[in-house]
Structures are given as C-alpha cells and as structure tokens.
C-alpha atoms as a PDB file:
ATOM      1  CA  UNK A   1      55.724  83.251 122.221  1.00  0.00           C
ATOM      2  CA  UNK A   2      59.158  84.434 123.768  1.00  0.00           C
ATOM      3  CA  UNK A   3      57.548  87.666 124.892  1.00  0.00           C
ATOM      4  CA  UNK A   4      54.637  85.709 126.100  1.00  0.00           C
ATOM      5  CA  UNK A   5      57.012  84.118 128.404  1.00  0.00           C
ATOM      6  CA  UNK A   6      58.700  87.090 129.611  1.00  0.00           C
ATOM      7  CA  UNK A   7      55.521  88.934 130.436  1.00  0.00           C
ATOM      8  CA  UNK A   8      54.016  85.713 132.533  1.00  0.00           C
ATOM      9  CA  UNK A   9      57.183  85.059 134.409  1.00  0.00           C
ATOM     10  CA  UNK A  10      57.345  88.769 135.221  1.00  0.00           C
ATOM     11  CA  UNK A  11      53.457  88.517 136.591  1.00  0.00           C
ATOM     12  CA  UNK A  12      54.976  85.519 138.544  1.00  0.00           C
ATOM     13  CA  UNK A  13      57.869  87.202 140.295  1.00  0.00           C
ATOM     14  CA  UNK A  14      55.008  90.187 141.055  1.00  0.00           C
ATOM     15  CA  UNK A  15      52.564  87.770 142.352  1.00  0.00           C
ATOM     16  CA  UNK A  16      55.289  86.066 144.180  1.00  0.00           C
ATOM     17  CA  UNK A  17      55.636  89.912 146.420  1.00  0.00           C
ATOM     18  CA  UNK A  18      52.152  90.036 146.687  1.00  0.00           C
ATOM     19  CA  UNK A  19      51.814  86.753 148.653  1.00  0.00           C
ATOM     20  CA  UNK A  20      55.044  87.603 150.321  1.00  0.00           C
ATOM     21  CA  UNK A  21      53.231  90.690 151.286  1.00  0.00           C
ATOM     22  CA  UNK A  22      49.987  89.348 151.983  1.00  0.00           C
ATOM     23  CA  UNK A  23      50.885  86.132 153.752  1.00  0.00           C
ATOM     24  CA  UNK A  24      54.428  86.062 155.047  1.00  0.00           C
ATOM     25  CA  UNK A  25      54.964  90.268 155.707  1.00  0.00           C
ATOM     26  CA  UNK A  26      56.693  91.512 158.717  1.00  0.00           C
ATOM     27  CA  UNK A  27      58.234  89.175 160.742  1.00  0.00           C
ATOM     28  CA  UNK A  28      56.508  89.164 164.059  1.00  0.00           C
ATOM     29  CA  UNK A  29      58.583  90.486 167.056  1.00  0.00           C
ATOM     30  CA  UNK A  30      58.525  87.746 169.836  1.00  0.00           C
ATOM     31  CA  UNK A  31      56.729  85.095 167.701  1.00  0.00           C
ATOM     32  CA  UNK A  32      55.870  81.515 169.338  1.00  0.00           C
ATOM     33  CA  UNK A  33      57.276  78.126 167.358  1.00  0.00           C
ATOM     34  CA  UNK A  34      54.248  77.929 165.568  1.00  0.00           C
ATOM     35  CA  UNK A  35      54.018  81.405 164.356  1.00  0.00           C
ATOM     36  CA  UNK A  36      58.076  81.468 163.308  1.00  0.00           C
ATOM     37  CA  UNK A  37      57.257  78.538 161.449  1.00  0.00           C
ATOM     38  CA  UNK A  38      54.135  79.959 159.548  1.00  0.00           C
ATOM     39  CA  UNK A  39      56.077  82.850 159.016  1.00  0.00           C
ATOM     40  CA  UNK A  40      58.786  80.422 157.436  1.00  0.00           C
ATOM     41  CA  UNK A  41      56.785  78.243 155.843  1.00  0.00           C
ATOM     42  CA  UNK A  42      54.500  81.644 153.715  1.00  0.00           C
ATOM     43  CA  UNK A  43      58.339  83.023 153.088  1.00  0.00           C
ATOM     44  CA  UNK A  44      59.398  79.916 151.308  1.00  0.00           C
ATOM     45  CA  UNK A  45      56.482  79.851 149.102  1.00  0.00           C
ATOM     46  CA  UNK A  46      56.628  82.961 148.270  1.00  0.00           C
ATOM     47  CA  UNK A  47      60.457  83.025 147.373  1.00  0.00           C
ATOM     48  CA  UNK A  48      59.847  80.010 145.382  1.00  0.00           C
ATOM     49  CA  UNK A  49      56.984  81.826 143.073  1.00  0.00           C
ATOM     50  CA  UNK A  50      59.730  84.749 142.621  1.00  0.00           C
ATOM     51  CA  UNK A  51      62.358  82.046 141.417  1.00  0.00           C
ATOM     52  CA  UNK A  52      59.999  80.400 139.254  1.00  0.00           C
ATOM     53  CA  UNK A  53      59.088  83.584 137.502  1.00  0.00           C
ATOM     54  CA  UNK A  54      62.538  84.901 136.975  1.00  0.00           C
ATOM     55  CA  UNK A  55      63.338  81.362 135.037  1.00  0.00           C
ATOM     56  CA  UNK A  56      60.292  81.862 133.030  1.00  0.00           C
ATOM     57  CA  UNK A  57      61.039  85.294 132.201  1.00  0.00           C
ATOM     58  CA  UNK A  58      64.711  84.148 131.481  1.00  0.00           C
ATOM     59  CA  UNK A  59      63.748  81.804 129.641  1.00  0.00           C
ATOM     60  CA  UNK A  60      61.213  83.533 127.620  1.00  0.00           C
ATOM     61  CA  UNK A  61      64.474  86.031 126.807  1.00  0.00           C
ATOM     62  CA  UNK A  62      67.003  83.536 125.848  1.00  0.00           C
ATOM     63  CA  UNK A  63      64.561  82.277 123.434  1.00  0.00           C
ATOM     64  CA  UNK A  64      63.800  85.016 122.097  1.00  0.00           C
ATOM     65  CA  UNK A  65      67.291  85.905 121.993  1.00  0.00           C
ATOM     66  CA  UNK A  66      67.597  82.613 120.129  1.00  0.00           C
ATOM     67  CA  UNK A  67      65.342  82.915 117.181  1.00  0.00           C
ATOM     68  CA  UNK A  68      66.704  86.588 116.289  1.00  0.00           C
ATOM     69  CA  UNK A  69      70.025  84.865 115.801  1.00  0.00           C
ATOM     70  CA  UNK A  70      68.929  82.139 114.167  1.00  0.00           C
ATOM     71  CA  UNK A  71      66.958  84.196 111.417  1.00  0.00           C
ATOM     72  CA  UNK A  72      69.971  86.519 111.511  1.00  0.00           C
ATOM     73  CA  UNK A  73      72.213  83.839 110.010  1.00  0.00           C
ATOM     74  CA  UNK A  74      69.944  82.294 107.771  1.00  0.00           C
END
C-alpha cells in the first residue's frame, strides 16, 4: 500500500508538468489582462497537482517508513 502511494503521488507531480506544459507553458511576451490571468489561473492548477503529489508520495514514504519500524521492534 505505502509503495502504492509513492508511485501515484509521483504520477501526480508528473501529470502536474504535463498540464503545466500543456496549458500554462511559456509565459506570453506582451500578454493582455485576460491572457496574464489565464496564464495565472493554468499555473496555479498546475502547481497545486505538483503539491498534491509530493504529499501523497510523502506520505506513501513515511508510512512505509512506519510499518518497517514497527515490525522492527516487535
């Protein structure tokens, strides 16, 4: 389960590039309102998919981390 974890918060902080990528990419060089705010708006998501996937794959860690000590000092 722990490596379960691990492996779908590290397809998370992947997927988050690919929309960063796909959606948000290069800033544009003399963008109107609108566009900066597209451009903002794609960014956040996709920095917020990243986040999300490093807790989940931190978190998947620590518990695995967790049960190796605990059967360690049983």
């Amino acid at each position: 389960m722990p490596l379960l974890l691990v492996a779908t918060g590290l397809a998370l902080v992947f997927a988050g590039l690919v929309y960063d990528v796909a959606f948000a990419g290069i800033p544009y060089q003399d963008p109107t309102p609108e566009m900066t705010a597209d451009y903002a708006r794609h960014a956040r998501v996709a920095s917020l998919i990243r986040w999300v996937g490093l807790g989940v794959a931190l978190a998947g860690g620590a518990a695995g981390l967790g049960g190796r000590l605990a059967r360690r000092l049983r």
